[in-house]
C-alpha atoms as a PDB file:
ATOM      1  CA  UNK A   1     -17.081 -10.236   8.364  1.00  0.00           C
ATOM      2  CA  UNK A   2     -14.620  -8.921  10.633  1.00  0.00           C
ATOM      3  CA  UNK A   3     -12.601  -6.006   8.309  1.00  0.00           C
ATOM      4  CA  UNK A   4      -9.215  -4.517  10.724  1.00  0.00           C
ATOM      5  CA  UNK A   5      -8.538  -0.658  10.754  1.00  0.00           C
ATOM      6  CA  UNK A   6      -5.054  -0.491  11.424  1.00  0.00           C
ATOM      7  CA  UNK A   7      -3.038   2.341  12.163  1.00  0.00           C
ATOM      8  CA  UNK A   8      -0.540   4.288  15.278  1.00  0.00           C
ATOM      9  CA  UNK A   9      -0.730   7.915  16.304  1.00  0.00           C
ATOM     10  CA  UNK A  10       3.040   8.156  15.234  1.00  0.00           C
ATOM     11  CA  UNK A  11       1.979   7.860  12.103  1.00  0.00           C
ATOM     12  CA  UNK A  12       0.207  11.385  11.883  1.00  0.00           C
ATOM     13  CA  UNK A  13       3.764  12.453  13.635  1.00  0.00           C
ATOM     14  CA  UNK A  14       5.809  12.188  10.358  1.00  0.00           C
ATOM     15  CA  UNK A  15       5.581  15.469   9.210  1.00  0.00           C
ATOM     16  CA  UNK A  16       8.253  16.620   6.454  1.00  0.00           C
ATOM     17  CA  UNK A  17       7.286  19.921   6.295  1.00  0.00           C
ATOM     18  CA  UNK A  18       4.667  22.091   5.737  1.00  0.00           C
ATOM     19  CA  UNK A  19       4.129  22.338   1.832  1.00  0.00           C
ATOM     20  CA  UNK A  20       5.039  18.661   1.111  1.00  0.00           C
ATOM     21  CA  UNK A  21       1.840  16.495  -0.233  1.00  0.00           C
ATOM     22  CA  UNK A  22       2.852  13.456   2.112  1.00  0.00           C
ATOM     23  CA  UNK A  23       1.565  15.154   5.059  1.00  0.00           C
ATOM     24  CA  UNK A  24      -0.059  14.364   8.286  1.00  0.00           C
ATOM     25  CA  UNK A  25      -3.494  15.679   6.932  1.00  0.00           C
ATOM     26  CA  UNK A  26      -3.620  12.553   4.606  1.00  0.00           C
ATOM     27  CA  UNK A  27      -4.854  10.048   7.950  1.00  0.00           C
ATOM     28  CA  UNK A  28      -7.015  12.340   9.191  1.00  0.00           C
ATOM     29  CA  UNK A  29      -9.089  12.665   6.204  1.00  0.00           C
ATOM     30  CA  UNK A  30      -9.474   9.431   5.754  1.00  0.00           C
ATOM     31  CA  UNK A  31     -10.718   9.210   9.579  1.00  0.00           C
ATOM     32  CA  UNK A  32     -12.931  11.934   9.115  1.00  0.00           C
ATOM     33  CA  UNK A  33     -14.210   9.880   5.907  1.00  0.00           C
ATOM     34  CA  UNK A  34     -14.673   6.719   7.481  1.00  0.00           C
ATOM     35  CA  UNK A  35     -16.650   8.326  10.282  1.00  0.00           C
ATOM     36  CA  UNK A  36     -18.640  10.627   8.336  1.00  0.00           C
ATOM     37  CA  UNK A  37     -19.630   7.741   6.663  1.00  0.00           C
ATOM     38  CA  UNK A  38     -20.684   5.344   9.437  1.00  0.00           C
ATOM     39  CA  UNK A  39     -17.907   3.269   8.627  1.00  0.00           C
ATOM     40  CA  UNK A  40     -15.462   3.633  11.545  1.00  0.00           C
ATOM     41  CA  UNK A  41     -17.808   2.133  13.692  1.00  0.00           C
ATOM     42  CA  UNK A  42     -18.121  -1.218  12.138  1.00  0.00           C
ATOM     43  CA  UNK A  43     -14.307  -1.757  11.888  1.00  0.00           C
ATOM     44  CA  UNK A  44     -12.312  -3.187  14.101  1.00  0.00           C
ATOM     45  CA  UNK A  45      -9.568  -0.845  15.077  1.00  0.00           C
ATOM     46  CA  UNK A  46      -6.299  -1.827  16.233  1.00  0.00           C
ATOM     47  CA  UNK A  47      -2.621  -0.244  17.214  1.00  0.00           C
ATOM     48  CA  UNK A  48      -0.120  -1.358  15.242  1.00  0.00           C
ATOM     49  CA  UNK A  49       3.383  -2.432  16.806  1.00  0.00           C
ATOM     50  CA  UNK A  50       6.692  -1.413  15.955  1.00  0.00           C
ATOM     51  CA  UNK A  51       8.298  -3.415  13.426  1.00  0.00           C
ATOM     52  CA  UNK A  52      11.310  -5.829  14.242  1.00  0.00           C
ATOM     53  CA  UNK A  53      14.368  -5.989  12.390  1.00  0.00           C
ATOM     54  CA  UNK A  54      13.925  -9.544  11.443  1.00  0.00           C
ATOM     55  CA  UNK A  55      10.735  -8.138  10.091  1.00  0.00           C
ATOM     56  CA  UNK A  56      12.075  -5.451   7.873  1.00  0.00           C
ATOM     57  CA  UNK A  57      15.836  -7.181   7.391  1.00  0.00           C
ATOM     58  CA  UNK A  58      13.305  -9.463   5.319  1.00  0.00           C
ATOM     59  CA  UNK A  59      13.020  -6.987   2.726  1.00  0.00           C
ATOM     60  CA  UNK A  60      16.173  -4.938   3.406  1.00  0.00           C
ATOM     61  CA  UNK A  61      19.723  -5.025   3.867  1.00  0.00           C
ATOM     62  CA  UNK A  62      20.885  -5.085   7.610  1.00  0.00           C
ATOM     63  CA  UNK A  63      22.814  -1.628   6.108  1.00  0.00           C
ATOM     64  CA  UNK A  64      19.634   0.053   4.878  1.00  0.00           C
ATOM     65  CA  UNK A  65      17.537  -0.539   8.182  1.00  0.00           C
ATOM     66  CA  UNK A  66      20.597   0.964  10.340  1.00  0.00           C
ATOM     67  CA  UNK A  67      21.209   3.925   8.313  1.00  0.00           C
ATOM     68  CA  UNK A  68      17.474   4.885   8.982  1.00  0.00           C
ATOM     69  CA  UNK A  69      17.780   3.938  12.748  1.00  0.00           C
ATOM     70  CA  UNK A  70      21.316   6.233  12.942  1.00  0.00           C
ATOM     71  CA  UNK A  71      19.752   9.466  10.317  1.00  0.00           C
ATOM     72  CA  UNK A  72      16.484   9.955  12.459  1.00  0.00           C
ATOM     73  CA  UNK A  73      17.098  13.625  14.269  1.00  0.00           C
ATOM     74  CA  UNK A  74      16.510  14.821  17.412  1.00  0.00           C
ATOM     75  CA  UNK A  75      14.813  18.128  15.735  1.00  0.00           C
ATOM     76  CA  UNK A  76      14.527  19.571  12.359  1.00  0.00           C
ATOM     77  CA  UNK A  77      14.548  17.557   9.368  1.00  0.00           C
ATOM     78  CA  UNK A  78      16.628  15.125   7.639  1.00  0.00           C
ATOM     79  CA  UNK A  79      16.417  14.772   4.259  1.00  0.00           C
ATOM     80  CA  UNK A  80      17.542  11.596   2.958  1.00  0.00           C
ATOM     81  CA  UNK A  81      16.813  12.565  -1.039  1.00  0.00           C
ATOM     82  CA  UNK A  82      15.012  15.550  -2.647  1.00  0.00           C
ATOM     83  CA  UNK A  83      11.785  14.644  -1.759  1.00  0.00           C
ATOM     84  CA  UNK A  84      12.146  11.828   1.424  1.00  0.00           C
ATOM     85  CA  UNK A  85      12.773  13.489   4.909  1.00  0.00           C
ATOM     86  CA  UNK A  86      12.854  12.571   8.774  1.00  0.00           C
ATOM     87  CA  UNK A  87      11.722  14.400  11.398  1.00  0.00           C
ATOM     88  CA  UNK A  88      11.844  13.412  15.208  1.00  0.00           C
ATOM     89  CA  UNK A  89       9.086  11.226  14.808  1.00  0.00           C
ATOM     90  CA  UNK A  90       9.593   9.287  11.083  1.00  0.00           C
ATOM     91  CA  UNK A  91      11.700   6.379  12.489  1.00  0.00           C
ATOM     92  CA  UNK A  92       8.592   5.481  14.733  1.00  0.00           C
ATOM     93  CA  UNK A  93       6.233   6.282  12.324  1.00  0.00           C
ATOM     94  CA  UNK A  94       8.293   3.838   9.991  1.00  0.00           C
ATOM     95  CA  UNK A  95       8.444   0.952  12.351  1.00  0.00           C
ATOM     96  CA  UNK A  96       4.452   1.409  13.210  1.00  0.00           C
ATOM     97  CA  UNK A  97       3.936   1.513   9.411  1.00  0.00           C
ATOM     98  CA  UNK A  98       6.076  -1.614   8.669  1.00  0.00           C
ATOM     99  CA  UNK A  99       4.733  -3.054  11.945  1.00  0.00           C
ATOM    100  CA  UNK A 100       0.834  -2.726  10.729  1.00  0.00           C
ATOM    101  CA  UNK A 101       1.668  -4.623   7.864  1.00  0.00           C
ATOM    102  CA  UNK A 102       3.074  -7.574  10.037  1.00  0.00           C
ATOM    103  CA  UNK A 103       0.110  -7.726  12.546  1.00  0.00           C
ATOM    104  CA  UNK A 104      -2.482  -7.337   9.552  1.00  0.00           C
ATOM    105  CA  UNK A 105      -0.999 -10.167   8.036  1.00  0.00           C
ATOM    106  CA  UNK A 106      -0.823 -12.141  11.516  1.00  0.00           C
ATOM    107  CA  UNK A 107      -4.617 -10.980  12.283  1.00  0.00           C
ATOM    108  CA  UNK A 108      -6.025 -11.858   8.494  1.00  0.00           C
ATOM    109  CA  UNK A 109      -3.614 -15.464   8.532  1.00  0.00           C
ATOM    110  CA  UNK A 110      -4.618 -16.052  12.156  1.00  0.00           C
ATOM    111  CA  UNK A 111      -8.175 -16.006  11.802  1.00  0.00           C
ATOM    112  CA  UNK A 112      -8.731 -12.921  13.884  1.00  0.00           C
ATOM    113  CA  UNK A 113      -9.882 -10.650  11.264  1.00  0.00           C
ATOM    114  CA  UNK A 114     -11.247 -11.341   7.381  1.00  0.00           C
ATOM    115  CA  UNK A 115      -9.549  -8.846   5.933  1.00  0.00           C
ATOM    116  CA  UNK A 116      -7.754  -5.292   6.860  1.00  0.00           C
ATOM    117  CA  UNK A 117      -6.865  -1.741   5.906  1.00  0.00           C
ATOM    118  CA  UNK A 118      -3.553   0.235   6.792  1.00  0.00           C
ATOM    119  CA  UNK A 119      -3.966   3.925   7.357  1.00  0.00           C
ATOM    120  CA  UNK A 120      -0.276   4.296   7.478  1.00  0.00           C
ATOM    121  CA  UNK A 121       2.451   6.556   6.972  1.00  0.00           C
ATOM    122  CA  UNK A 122       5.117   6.885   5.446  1.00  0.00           C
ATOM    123  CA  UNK A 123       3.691   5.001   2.297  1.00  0.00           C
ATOM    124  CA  UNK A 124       6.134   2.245   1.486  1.00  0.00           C
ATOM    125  CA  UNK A 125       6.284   0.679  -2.339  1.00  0.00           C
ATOM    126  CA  UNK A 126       9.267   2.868  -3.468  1.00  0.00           C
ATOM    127  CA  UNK A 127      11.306   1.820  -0.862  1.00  0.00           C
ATOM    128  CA  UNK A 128      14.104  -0.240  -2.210  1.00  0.00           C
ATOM    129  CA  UNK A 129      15.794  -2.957  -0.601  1.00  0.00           C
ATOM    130  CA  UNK A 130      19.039  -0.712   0.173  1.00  0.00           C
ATOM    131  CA  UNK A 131      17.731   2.854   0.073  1.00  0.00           C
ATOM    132  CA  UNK A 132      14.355   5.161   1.181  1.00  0.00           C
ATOM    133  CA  UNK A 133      13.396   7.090  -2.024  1.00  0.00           C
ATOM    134  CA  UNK A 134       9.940   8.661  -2.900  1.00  0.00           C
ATOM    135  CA  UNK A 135       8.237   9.435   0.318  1.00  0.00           C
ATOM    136  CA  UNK A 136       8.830   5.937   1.086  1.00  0.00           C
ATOM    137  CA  UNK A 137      11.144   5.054   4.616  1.00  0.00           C
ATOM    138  CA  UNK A 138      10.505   0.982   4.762  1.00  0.00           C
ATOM    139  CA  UNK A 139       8.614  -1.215   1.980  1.00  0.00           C
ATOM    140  CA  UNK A 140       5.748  -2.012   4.053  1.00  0.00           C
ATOM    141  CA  UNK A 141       3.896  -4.667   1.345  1.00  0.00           C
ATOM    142  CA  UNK A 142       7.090  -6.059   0.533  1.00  0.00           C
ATOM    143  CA  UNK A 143       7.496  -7.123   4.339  1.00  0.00           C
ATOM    144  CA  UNK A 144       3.733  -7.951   4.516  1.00  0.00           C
ATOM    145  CA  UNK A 145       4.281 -10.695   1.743  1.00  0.00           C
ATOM    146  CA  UNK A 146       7.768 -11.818   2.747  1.00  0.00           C
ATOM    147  CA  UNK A 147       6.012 -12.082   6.383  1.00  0.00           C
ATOM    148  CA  UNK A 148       3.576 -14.605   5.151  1.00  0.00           C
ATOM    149  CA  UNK A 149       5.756 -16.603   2.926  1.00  0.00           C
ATOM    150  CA  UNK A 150       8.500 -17.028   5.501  1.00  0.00           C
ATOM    151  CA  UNK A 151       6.435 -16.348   8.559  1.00  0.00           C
ATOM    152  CA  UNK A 152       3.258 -18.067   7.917  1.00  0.00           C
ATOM    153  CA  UNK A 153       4.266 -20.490   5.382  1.00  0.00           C
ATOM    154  CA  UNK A 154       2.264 -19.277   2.482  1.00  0.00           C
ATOM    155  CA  UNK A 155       3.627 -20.346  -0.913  1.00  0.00           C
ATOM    156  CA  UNK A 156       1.587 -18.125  -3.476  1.00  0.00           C
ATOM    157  CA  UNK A 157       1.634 -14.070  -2.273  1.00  0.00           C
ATOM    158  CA  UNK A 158      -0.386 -11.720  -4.765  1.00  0.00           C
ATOM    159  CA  UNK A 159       0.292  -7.814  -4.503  1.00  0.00           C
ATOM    160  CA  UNK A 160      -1.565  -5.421  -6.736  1.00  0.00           C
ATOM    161  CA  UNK A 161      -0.555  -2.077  -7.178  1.00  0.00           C
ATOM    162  CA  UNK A 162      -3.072   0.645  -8.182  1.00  0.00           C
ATOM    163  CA  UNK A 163      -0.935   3.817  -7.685  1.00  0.00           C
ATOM    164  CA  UNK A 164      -0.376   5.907 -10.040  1.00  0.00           C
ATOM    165  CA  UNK A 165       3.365   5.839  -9.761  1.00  0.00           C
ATOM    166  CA  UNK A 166       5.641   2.397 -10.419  1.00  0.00           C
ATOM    167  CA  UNK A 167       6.123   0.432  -7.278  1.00  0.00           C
ATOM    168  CA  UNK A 168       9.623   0.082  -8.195  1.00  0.00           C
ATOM    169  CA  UNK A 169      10.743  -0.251  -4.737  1.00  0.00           C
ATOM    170  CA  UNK A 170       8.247  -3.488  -4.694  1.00  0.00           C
ATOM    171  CA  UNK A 171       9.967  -4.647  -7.761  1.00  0.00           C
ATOM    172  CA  UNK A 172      13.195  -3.943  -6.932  1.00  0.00           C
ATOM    173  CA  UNK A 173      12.564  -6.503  -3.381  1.00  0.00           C
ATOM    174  CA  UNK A 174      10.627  -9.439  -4.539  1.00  0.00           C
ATOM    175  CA  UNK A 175      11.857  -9.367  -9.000  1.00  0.00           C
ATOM    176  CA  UNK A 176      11.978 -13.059  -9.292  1.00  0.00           C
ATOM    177  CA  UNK A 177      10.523 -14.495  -6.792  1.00  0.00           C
ATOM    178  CA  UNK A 178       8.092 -17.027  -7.660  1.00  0.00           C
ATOM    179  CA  UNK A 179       6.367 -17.073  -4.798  1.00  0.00           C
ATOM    180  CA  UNK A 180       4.941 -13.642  -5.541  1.00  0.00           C
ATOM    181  CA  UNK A 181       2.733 -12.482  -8.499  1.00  0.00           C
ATOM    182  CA  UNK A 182       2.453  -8.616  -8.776  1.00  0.00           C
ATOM    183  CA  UNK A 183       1.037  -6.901 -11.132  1.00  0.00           C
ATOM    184  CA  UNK A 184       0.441  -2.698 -11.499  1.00  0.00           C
ATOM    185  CA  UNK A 185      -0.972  -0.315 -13.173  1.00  0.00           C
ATOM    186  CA  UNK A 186       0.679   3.357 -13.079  1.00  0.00           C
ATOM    187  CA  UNK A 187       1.325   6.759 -15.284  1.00  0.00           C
ATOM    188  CA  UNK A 188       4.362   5.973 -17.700  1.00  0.00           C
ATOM    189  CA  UNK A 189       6.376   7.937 -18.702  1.00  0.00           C
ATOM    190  CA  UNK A 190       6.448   9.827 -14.691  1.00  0.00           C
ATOM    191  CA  UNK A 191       8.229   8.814 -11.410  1.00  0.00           C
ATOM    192  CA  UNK A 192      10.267   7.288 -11.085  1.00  0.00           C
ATOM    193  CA  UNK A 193      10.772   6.301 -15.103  1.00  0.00           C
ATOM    194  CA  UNK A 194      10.513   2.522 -14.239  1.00  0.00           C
ATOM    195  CA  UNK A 195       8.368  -0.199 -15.117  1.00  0.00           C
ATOM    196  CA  UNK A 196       8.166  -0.693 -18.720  1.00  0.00           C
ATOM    197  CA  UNK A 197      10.093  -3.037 -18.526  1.00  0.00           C
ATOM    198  CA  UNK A 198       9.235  -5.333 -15.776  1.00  0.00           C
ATOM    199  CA  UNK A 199      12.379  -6.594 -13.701  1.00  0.00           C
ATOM    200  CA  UNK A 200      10.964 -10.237 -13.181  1.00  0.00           C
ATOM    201  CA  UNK A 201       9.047 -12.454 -15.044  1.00  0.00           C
ATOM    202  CA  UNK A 202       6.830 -12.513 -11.912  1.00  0.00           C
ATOM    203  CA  UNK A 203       6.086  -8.859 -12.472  1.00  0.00           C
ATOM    204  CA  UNK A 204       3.245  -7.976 -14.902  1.00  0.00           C
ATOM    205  CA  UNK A 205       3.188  -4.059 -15.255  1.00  0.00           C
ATOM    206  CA  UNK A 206       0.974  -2.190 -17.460  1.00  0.00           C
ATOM    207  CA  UNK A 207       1.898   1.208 -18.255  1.00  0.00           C
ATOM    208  CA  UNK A 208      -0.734   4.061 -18.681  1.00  0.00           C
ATOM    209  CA  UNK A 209      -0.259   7.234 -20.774  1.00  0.00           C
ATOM    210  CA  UNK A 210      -1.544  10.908 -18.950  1.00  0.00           C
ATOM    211  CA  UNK A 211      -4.943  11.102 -18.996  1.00  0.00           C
ATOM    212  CA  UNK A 212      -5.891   7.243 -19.753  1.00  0.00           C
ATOM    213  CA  UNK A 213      -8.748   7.491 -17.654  1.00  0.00           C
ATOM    214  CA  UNK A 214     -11.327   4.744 -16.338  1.00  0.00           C
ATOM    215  CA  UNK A 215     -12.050   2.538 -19.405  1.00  0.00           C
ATOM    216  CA  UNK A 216      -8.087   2.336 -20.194  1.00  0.00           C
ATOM    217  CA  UNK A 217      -7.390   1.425 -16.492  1.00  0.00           C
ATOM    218  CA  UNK A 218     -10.477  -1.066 -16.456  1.00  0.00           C
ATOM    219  CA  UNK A 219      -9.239  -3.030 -19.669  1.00  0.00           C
ATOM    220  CA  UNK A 220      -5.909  -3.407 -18.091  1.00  0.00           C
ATOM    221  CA  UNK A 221      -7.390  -4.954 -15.010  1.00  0.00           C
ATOM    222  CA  UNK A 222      -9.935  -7.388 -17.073  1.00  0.00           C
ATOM    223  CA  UNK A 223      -7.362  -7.968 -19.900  1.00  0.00           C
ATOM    224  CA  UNK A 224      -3.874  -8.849 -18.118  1.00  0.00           C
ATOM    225  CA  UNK A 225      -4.596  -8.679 -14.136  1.00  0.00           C
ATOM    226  CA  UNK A 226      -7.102 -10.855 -13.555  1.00  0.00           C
ATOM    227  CA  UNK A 227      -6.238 -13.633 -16.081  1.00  0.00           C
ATOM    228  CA  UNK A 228      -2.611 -13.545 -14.003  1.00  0.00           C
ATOM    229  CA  UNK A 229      -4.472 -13.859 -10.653  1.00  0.00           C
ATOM    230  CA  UNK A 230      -6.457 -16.821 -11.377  1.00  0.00           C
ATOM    231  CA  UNK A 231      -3.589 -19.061 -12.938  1.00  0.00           C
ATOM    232  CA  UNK A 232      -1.307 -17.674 -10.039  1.00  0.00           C
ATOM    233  CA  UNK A 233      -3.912 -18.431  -7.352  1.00  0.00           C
ATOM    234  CA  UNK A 234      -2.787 -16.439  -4.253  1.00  0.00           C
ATOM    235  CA  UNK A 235      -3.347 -17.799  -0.819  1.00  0.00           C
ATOM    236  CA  UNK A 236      -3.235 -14.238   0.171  1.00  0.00           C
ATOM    237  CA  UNK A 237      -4.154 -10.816  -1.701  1.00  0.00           C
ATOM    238  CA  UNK A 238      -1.909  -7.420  -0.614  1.00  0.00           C
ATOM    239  CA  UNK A 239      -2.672  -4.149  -2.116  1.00  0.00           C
ATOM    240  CA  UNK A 240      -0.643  -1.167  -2.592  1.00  0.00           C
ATOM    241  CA  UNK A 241      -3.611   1.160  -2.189  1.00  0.00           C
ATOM    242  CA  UNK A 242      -2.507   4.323  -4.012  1.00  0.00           C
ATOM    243  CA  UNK A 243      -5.077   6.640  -4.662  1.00  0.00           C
ATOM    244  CA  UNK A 244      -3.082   9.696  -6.793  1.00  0.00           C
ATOM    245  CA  UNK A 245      -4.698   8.331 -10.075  1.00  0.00           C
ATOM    246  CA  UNK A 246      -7.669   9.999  -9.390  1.00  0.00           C
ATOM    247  CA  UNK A 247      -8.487  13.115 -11.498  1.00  0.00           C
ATOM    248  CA  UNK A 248      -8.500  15.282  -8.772  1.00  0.00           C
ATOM    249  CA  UNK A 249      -5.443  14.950  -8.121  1.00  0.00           C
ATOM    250  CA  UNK A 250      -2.481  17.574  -8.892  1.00  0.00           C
ATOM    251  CA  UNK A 251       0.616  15.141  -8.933  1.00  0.00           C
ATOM    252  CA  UNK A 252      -0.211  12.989 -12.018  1.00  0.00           C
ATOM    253  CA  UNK A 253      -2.797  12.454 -14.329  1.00  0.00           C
ATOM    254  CA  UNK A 254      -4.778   9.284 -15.061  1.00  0.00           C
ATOM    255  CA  UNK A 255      -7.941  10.804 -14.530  1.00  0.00           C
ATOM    256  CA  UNK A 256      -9.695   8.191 -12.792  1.00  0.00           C
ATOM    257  CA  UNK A 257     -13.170   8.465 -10.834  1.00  0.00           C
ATOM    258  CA  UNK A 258     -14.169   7.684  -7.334  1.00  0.00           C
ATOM    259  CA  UNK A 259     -16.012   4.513  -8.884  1.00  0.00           C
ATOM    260  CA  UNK A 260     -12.984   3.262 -10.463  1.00  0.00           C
ATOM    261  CA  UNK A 261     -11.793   2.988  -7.021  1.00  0.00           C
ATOM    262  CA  UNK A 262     -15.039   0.886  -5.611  1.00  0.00           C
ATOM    263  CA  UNK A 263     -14.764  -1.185  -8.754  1.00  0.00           C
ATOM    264  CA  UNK A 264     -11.046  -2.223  -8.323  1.00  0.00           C
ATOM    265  CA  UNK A 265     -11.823  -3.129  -4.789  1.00  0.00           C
ATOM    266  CA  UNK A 266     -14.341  -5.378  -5.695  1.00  0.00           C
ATOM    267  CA  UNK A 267     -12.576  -7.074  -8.560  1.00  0.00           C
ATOM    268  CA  UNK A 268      -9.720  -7.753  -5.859  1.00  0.00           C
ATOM    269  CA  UNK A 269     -12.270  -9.044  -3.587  1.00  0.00           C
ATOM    270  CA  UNK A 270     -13.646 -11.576  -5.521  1.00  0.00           C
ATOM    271  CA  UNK A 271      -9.704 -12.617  -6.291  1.00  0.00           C
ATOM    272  CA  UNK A 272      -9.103 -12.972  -2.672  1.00  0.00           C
ATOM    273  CA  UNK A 273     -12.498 -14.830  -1.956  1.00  0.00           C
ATOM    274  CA  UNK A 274     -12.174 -17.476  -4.877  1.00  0.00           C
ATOM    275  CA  UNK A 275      -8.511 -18.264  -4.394  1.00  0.00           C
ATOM    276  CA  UNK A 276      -8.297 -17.066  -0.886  1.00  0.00           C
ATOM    277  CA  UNK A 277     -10.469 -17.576   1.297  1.00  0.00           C
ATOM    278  CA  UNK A 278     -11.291 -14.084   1.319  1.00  0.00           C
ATOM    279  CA  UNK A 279      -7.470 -13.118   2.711  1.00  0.00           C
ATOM    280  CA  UNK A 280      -6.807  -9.444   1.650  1.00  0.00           C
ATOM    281  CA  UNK A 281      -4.620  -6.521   3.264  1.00  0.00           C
ATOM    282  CA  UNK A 282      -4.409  -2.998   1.789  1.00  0.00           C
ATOM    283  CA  UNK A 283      -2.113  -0.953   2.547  1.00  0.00           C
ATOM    284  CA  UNK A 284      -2.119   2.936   1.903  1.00  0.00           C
ATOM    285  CA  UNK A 285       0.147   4.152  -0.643  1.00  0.00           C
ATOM    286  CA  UNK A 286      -0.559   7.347  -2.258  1.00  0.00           C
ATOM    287  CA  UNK A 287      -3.258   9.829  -2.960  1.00  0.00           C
ATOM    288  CA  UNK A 288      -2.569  13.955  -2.304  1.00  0.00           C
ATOM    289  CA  UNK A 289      -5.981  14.918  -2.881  1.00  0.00           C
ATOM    290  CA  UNK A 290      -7.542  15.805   0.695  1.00  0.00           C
ATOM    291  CA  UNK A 291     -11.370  15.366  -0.248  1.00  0.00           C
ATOM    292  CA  UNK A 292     -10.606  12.733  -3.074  1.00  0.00           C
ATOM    293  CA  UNK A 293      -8.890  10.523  -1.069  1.00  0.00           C
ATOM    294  CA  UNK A 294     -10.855  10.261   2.154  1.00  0.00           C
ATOM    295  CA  UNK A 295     -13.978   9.716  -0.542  1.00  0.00           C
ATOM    296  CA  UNK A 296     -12.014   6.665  -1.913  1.00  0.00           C
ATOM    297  CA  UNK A 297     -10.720   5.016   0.818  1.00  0.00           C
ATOM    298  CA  UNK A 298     -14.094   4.978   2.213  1.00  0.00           C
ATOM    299  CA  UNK A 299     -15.356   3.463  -0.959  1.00  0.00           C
ATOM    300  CA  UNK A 300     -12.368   0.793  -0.743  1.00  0.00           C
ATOM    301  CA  UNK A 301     -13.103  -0.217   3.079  1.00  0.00           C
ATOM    302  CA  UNK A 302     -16.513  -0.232   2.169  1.00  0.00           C
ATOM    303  CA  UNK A 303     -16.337  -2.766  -0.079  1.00  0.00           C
ATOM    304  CA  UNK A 304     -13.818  -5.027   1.922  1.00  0.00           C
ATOM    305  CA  UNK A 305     -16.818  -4.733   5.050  1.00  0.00           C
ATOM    306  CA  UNK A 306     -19.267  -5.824   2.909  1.00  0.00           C
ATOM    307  CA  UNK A 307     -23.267  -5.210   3.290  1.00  0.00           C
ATOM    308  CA  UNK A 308     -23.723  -3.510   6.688  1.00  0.00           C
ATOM    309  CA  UNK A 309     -25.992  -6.488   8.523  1.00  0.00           C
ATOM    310  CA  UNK A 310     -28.248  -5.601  11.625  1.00  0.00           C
END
């Protein structure tokens, strides 16, 4: 099993200031992880390119992608709300963000690779179609699955969403689109105050209360996502790979456990390989927690590698 490791220095450029939780530290402890674990060295690691804007003017307005193109500065910082900034280097990092999405799609589709893993930055799923909000520059599994419908041909797209915040962005893109199933878990009521009710009938969200913890999150999965999954029957799994839901982590509060995170990523595993030949990309979201989140990512790239074979 060939499982990608995609990512672009730019992406540890993005830096929005010193105190913010989005911060350049986030890739390198999930290198560190990966390595300390043995891991890195049975991935296959590739650059990712720079995004096009028939890529990205695929999930937003022509408007949207030049108003991040004209607002990136020369120095300094940009904000473009009260928590979403640009420095010199975002607008690259963006593009290489959006762009790993579009060659892990092209890789997994193509053959090349089984499955893959974005260590990317900015995170995307808040992104709307007309407007950055949330940490989030470019919806980067929005254009993965609108890449392989209109790209590739695929007719059924599946995106999960394990973050602990809505992927309203997401929602906002692809509400109504029957080619795409996507269903979430995420803390309700906390940022951004969407997703109760969903804005699609392809949309299956399931809101979690502070402090739900691993047997609330679990039944949600067994009880409404999976069900969903198998009568949609994706020809291709994406995951918005948020990791903030675990209980180390200071921004929210679902209280989840490094093994809810290998357990997840085998459930979506064996979606991918009955319905999908095995097809999955994951895509980093969230996840603040320096230790906690290297831990889990390793635990989710573990399980899309597989047994280590000699």
């Amino acid at each position: 099993m060939a499982t990608g490791f995609i990512t672009h220095p730019d992406c540890a450029r993005h830096d929005m200031g010193r105190f913010h939780p989005e911060s350049p530290a986030r890739l390198q402890a999930i290198e560190q992880a990966l390595e300390a674990g043995g891991l890195m060295a049975r991935l296959t690691r590739l650059q990712a390119p720079a995004a096009t804007d028939e890529q990205l003017e695929r999930a937003h307005s022509a408007d949207h992608v030049a108003t991040i193109r004209t607002a990136a500065p020369d120095a300094g910082l940009v904000h473009l709300d009260p928590d979403t900034a640009m420095n010199a280097w975002t607008l690259s990092a963006s593009l290489h963000a959006a762009g790993a999405a579009v060659l892990a799609i092209d890789q997994v589709l193509g053959g090349q690779l089984d499955n893959a893993f974005c260590s990317i930055r900015p995170p995307g799923h808040h992104a709307c179609h007309s407007r950055a909000m949330g940490f989030c520059i470019f919806n980067n599994v929005a254009i993965a699955a609108l890449h392989a419908l209109d790209a590739h041909g695929l007719e059924r797209v599946a995106i999960i969403d394990f973050d602990v915040h809505h992927g309203n962005g997401t929602e906002d893109i692809l509400a109504g689109d029957s080619r795409v199933l996507m269903v979430g878990s995420f803390q309700h009521p906390y940022y951004p105050g969407s997703g109760a009710v969903p804005a699609g009938d392809n949309m299956l969200n399931v809101p979690l209360a502070a402090g739900a913890g691993s047997q609330a999150f679990r039944q949600a999965v067994e009880r409404s996502w999976l069900p969903a999954l198998d009568e949609f029957a994706p020809q291709l799994v994406l995951v918005s790979a948020g990791f903030d839901a675990h209980r180390d982590d200071a921004l929210a509060g679902l209280m989840f456990s490094d093994d809810d995170y290998t357990w997840i990523s085998r459930q979506l595993m064996a979606v991918a390989q009955t319905h999908a030949g095995g097809r999955l990309v994951s895509l980093l979201e969230g996840g603040y927690d320096l230790p906690a989140l290297g831990r889990c990512v390793a635990r989710h790239v573990s399980v899309l590698l597989g047994p280590a074979t000699d």
